[in-house]
Protein backbone atom coordinates (compact mmCIF):
# COMPACT_ATOMS: atom_id res chain seq x y z
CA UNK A 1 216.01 192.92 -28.17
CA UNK A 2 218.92 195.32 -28.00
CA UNK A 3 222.67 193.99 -27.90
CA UNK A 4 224.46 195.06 -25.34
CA UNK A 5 228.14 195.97 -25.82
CA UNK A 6 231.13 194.05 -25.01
CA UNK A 7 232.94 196.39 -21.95
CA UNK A 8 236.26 196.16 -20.88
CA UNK A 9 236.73 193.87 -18.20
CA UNK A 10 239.00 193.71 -15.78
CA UNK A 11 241.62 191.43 -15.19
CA UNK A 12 241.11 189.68 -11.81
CA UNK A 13 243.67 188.09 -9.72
CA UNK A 14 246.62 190.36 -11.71
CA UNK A 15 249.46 191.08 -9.32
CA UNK A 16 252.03 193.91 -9.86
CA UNK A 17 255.11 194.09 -7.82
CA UNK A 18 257.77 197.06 -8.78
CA UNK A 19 260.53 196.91 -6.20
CA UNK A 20 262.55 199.82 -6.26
CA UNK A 21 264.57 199.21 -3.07
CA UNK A 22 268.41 200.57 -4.03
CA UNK A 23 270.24 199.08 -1.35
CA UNK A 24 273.39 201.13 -2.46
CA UNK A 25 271.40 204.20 -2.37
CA UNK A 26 270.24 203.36 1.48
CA UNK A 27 273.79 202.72 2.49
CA UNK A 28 274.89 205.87 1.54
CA UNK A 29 271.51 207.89 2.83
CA UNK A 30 272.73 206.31 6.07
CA UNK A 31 276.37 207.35 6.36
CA UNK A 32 274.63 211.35 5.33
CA UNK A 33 272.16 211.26 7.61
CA UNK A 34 274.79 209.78 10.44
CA UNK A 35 277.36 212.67 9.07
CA UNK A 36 274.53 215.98 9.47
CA UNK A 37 273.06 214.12 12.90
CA UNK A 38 276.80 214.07 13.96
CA UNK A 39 277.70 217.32 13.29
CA UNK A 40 275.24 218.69 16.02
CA UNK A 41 276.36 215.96 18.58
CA UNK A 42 279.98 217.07 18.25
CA UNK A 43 278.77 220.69 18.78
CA UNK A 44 278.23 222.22 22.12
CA UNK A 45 274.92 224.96 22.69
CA UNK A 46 275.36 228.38 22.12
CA UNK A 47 276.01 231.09 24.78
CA UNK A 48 273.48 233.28 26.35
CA UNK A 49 275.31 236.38 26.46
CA UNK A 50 273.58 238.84 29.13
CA UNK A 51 274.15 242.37 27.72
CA UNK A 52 275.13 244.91 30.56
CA UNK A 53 272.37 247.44 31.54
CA UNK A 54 271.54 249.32 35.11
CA UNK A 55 270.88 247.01 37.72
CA UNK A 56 268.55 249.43 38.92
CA UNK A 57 265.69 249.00 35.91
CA UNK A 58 264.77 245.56 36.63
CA UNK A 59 265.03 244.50 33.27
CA UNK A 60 268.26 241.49 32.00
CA UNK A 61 268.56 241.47 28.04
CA UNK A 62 270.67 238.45 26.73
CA UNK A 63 271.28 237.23 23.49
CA UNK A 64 271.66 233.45 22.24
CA UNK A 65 274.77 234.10 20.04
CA UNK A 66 274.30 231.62 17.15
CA UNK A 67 277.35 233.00 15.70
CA UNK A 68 279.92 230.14 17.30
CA UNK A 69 278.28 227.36 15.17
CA UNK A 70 280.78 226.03 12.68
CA UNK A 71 279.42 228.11 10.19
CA UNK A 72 279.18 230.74 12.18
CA UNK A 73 275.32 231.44 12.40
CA UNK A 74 271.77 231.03 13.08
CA UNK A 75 271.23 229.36 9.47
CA UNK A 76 273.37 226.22 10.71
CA UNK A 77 270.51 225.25 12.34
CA UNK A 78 268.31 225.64 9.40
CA UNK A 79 270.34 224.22 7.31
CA UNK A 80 271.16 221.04 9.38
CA UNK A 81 267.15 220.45 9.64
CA UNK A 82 266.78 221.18 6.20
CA UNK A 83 269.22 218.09 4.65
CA UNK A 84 267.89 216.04 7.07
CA UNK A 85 264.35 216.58 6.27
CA UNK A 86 265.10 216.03 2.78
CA UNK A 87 267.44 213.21 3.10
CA UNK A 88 264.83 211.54 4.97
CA UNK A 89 261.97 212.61 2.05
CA UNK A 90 264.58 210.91 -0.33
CA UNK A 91 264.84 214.56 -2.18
CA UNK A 92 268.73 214.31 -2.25
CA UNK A 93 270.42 211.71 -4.01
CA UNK A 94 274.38 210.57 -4.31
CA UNK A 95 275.55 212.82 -6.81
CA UNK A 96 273.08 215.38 -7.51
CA UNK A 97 273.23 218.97 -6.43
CA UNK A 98 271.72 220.80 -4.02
CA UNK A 99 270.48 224.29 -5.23
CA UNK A 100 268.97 226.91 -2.71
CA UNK A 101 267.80 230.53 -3.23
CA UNK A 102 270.31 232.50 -0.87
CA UNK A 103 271.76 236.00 0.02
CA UNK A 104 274.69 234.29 2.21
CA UNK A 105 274.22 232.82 5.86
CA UNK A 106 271.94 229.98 5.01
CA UNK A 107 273.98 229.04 1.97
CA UNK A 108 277.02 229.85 4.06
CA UNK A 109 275.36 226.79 5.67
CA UNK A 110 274.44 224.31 3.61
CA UNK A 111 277.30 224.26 1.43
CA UNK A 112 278.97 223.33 4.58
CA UNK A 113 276.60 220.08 5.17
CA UNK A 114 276.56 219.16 0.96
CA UNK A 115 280.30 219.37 1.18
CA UNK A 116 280.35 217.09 4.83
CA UNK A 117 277.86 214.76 2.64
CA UNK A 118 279.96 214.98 -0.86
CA UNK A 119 277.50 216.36 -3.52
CA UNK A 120 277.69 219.32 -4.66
CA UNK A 121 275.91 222.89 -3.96
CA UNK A 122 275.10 226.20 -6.18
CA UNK A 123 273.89 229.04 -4.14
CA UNK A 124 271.10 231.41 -6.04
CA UNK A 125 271.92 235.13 -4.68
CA UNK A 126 271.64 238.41 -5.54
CA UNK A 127 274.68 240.17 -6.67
CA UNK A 128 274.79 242.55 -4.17
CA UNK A 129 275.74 240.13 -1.91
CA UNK A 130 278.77 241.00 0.73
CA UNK A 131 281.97 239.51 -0.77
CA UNK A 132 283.03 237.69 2.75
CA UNK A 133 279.89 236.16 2.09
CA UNK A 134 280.32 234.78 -1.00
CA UNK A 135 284.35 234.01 0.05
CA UNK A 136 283.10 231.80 3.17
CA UNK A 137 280.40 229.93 0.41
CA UNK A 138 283.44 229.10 -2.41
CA UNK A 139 285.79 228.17 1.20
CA UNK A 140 282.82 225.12 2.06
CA UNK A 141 283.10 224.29 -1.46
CA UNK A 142 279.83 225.37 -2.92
CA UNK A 143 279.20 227.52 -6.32
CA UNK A 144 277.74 230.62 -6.37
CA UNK A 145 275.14 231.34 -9.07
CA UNK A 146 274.30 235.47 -8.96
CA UNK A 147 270.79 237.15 -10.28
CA UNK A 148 271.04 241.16 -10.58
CA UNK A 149 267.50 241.54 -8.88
CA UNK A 150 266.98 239.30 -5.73
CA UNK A 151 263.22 238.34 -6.46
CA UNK A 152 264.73 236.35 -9.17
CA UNK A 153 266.59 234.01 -7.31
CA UNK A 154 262.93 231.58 -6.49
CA UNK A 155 262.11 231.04 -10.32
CA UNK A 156 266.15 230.39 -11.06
CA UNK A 157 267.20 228.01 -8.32
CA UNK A 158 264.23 226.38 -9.36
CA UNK A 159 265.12 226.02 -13.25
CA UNK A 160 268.86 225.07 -12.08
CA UNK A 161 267.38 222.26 -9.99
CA UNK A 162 265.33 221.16 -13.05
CA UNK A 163 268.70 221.39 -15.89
CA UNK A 164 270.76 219.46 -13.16
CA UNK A 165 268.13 216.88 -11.96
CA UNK A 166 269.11 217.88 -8.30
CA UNK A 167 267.30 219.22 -5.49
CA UNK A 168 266.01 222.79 -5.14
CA UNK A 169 265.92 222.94 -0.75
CA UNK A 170 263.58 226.22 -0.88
CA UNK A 171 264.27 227.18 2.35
CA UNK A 172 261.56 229.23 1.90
CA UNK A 173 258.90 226.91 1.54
CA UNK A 174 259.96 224.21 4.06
CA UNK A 175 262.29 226.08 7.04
CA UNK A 176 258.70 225.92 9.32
CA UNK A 177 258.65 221.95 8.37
CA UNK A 178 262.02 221.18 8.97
CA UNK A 179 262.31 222.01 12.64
CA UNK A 180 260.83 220.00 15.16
CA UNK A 181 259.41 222.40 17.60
CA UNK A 182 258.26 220.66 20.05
CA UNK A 183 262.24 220.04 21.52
CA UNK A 184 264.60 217.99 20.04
CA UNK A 185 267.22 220.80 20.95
CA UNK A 186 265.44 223.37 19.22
CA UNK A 187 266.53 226.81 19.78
CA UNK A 188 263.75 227.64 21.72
CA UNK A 189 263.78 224.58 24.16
CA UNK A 190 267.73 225.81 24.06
CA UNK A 191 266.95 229.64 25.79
CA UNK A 192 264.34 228.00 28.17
CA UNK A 193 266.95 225.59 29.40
CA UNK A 194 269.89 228.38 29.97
CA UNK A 195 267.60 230.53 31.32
CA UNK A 196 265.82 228.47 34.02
CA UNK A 197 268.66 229.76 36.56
CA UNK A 198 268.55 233.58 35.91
CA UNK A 199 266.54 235.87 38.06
CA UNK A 200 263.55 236.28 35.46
CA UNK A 201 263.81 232.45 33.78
CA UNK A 202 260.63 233.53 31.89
CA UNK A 203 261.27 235.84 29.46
CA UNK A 204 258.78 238.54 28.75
CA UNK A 205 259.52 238.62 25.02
CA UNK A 206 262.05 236.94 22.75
CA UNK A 207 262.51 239.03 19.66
CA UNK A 208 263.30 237.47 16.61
CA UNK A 209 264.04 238.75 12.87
CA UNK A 210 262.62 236.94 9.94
CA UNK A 211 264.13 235.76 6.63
CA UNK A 212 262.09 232.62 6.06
CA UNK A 213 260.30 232.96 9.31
CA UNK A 214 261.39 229.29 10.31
CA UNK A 215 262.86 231.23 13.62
CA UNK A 216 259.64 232.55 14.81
CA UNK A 217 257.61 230.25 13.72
CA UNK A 218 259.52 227.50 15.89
CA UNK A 219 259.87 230.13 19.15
CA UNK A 220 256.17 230.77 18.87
CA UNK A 221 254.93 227.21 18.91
CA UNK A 222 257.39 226.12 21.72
CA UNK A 223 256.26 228.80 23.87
CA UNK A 224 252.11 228.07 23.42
CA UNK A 225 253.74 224.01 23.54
CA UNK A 226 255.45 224.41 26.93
CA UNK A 227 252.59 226.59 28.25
CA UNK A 228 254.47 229.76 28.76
CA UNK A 229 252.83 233.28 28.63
CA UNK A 230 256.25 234.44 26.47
CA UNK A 231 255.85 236.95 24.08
CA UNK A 232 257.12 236.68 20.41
CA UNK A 233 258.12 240.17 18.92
CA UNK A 234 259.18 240.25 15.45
CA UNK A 235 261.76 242.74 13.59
CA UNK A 236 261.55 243.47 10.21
CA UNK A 237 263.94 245.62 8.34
CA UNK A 238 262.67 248.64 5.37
CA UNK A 239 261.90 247.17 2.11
CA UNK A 240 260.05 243.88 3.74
CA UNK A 241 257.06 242.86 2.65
CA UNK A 242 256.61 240.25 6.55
CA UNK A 243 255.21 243.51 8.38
CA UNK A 244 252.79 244.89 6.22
CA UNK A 245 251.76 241.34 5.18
CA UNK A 246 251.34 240.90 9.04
CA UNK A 247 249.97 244.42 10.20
CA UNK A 248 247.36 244.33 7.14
CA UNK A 249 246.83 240.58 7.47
CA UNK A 250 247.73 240.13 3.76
CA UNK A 251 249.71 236.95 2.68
CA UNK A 252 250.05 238.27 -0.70
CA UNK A 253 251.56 241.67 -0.05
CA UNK A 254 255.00 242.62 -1.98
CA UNK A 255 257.68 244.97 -1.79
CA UNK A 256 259.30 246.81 -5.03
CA UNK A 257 262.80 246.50 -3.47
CA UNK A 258 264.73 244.30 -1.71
CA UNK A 259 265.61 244.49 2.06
CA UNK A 260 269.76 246.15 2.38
CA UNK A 261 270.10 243.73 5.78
CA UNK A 262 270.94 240.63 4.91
CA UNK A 263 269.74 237.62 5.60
CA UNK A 264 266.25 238.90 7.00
CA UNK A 265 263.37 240.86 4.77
CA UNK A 266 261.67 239.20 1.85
CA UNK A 267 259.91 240.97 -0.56
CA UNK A 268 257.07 238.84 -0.38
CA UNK A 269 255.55 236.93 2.55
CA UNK A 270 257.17 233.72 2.36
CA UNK A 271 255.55 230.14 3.06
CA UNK A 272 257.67 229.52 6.31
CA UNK A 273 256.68 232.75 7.64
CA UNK A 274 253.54 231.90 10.17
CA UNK A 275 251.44 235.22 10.88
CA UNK A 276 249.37 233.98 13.43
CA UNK A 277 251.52 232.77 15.76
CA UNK A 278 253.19 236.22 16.09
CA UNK A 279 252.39 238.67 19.01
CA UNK A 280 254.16 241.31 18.16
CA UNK A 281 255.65 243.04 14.95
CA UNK A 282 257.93 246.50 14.31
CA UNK A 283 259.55 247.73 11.45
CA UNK A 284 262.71 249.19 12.15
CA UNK A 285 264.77 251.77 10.26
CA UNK A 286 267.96 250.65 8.66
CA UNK A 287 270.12 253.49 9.99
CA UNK A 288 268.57 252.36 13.86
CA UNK A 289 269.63 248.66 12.88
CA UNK A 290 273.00 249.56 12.07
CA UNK A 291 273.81 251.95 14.97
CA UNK A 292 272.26 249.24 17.16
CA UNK A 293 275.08 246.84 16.39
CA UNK A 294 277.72 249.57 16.77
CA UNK A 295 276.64 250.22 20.20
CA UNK A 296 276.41 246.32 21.02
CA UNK A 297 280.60 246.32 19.87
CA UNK A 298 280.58 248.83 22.82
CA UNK A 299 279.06 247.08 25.29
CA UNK A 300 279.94 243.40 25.10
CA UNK A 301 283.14 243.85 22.48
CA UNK A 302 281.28 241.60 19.51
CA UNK A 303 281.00 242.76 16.06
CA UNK A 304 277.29 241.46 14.51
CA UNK A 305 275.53 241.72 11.58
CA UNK A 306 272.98 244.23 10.91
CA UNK A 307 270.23 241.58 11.42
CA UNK A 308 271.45 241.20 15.03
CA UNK A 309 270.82 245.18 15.16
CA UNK A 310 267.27 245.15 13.60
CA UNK A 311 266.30 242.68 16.82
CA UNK A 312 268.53 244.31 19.36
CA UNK A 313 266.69 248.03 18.26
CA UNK A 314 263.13 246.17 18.98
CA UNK A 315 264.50 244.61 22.08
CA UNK A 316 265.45 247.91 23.58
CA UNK A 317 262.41 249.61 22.78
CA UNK A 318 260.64 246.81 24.94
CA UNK A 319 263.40 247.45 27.51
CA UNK A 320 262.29 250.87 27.38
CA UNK A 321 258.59 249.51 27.56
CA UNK A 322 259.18 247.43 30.54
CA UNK A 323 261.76 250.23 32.23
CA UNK A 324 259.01 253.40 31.96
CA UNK A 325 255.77 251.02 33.08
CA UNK A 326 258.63 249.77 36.40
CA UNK A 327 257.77 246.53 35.16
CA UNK A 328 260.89 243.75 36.13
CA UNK A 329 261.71 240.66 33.86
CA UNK A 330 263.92 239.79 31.40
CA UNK A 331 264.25 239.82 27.30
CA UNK A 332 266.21 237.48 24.86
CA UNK A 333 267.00 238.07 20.90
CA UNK A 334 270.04 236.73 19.12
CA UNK A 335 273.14 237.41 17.85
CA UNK A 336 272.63 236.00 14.40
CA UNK A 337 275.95 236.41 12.27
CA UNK A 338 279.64 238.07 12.84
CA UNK A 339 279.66 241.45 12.07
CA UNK A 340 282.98 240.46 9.59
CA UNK A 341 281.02 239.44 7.03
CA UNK A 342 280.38 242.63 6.33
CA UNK A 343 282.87 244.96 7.13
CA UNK A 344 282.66 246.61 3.23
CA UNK A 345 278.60 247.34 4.40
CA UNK A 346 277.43 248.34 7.58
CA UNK A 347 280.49 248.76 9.26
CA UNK A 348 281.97 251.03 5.84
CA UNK A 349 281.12 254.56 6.44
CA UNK A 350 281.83 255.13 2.63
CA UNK A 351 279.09 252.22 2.26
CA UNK A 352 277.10 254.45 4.21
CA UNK A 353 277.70 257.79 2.41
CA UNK A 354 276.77 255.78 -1.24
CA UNK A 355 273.58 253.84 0.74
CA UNK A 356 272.77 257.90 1.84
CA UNK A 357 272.08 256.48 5.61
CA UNK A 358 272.32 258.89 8.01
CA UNK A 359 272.90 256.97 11.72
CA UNK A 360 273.88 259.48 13.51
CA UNK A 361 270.10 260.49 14.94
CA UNK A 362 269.52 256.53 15.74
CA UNK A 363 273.26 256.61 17.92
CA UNK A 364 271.34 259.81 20.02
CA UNK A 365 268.39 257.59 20.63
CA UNK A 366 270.46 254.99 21.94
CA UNK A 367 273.13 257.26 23.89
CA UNK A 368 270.00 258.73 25.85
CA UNK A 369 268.58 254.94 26.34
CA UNK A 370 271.97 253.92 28.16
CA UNK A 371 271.75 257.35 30.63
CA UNK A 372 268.31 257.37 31.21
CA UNK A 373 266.11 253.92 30.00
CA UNK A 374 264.13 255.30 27.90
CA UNK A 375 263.82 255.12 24.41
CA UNK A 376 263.04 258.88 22.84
């Protein structure tokens, strides 16, 4: 007869209790999360500026200027979603930094709401950056970290995180998560809502840029949420790799170069950025995004950034669309920035001259638009 062994046996009945409820820690996630979630009750919503065209084409473009937020754009949204989410997640502790990967509005942004919740923030940018930029970023208090190529800035907010034991917020990776976008004063629920009184309350299209694709990810869903037939039209500047990631349906496409408009373009399709729920995609000339937001300064008296112009250029192509096929109706995009951020770029004709963009054939474009509707 064969012996059997002695095996390992458990230990029955053995209880294990590790308690690691900090109830210093939870008093002060309480007073953050009660200092972001204030910040947007003390704020009123955004305009809906309605951009002056012929009353005879049938056809209303307004814009949702996200530029009046305290931080003065779209990315204060994004950024107030983003501490929250990880506040709640327990990512951010008392203390600790918070590192994100940024060329300027978004960390613009959350330096603002690190500062409001007292830890401290290093921004990950490229060092082409617009100065104002990086001036409004060191005025909220944060630190700004530069790379010399901007696909760099992933792989060192990341380390910086790791050396500092603070948070990396990778906008990137969790701007889709971060929104609710089913309401909640979302800034889609937001241009349904100030719309329902205008003469087309539906738009046909609302035409969005992408820099993590949080933006159109969150318009999309709303609009198949809420049941509406609503377009979604994204604009994508040169040097991006969102439209040829989207046109080939390739997640892994990249671009060699950065984008020169700031805040939108990535040169690789980021996590945030949802394909599928996109109708619509153009890729739109630097030059035409630049003389775009000269001839909004005309019309309404507002300075933008160039991102506002790389949506404003799709949006009146669609005008042009809608105006040739006598089709009536209405189209939204945003304002996304103030055009004084960057007053030594796109507004700086020797920026122009060194950049070797020639705007002048985009301005004819859009001078024969404004006589005629239609986009040449």
């Amino acid at each position: 007869m064969t012996s059997v062994p002695d095996r390992p046996r458990p230990v029955v009945g053995a209880e294990e209790d590790v308690n690691r409820y900090d109830p210093g820690y939870r008093a002060w996630l309480e007073t953050a999360i009660r200092k972001v979630r204030s910040d947007a009750n003390r704020s009123a919503d955004t305009h809906l500026v309605r951009v002056p065209l012929p009353h005879e084409w049938g056809v209303d473009l307004y814009l949702k200027d996200e530029s009046v937020h305290p931080t003065g754009s779209l990315k204060h949204r994004l950024a107030r979603s983003l501490f929250l989410h990880a506040l709640c997640n327990g990512w951010i502790r008392p203390g600790k930094p918070v590192i994100e990967a940024s060329s300027g509005s978004t960390a613009v942004s959350e330096a603002y709401f690190a500062s409001l919740i007292g830890v401290p923030f290093y921004a990950v940018m490229a060092r082409s950056t617009s100065r104002q930029k990086v001036e409004l970023i060191e005025f909220h208090g944060g630190t700004c970290h530069f790379v010399d190529h901007a696909d760099e800035v992933y792989a060192v907010a990341a380390g910086l995180a790791e050396e500092t034991g603070g948070h990396y917020m990778d906008q990137f990776t969790y701007a889709e998560q971060a929104t609710d976008w089913r309401g909640n004063n979302n800034i889609a629920e937001s241009i349904f809502e100030q719309m329902s009184m205008e003469e087309h309350p539906e738009p046909a299209w609302i035409v969005a840029t992408a820099g993590t694709g949080g933006t159109s990810a969150t318009l999309a869903r709303y609009v198949r949420y809420t049941g509406r037939s609503t377009g979604i039209c994204v604009a994508d500047p040169e040097n991006s790799a969102f439209f040829p990631g989207w046109r080939d349906r390739d997640p892994a496409v990249t671009t060699a170069i950065g984008s020169r408009i700031e805040g939108i373009g990535r040169q690789r399709v980021e996590t945030s950025f949802i394909a599928s729920s996109i109708d619509r995609m153009m890729r739109v000339p630097d030059a035409a995004s630049i003389a775009s937001v000269l001839l909004l300064e005309r019309l309404i008296g507002t300075r933008a950034g160039a991102s506002t112009g790389t949506s404003l250029w799709a949006s009146l192509r669609i005008v042009s669309e809608m105006v040739a096929a006598g089709r009536q109706g209405s189209v939204v995009s945003l304002i996304c920035d103030p055009g004084e951020r960057y007053l030594d770029k796109y507004y700086s004709a020797d920026w122009l001259s060194d950049e070797q963009i020639d705007i002048a054939p985009y301005e004819r474009r859009l001078e024969e638009f404004m006589r005629t509707g239609v986009m040449g």
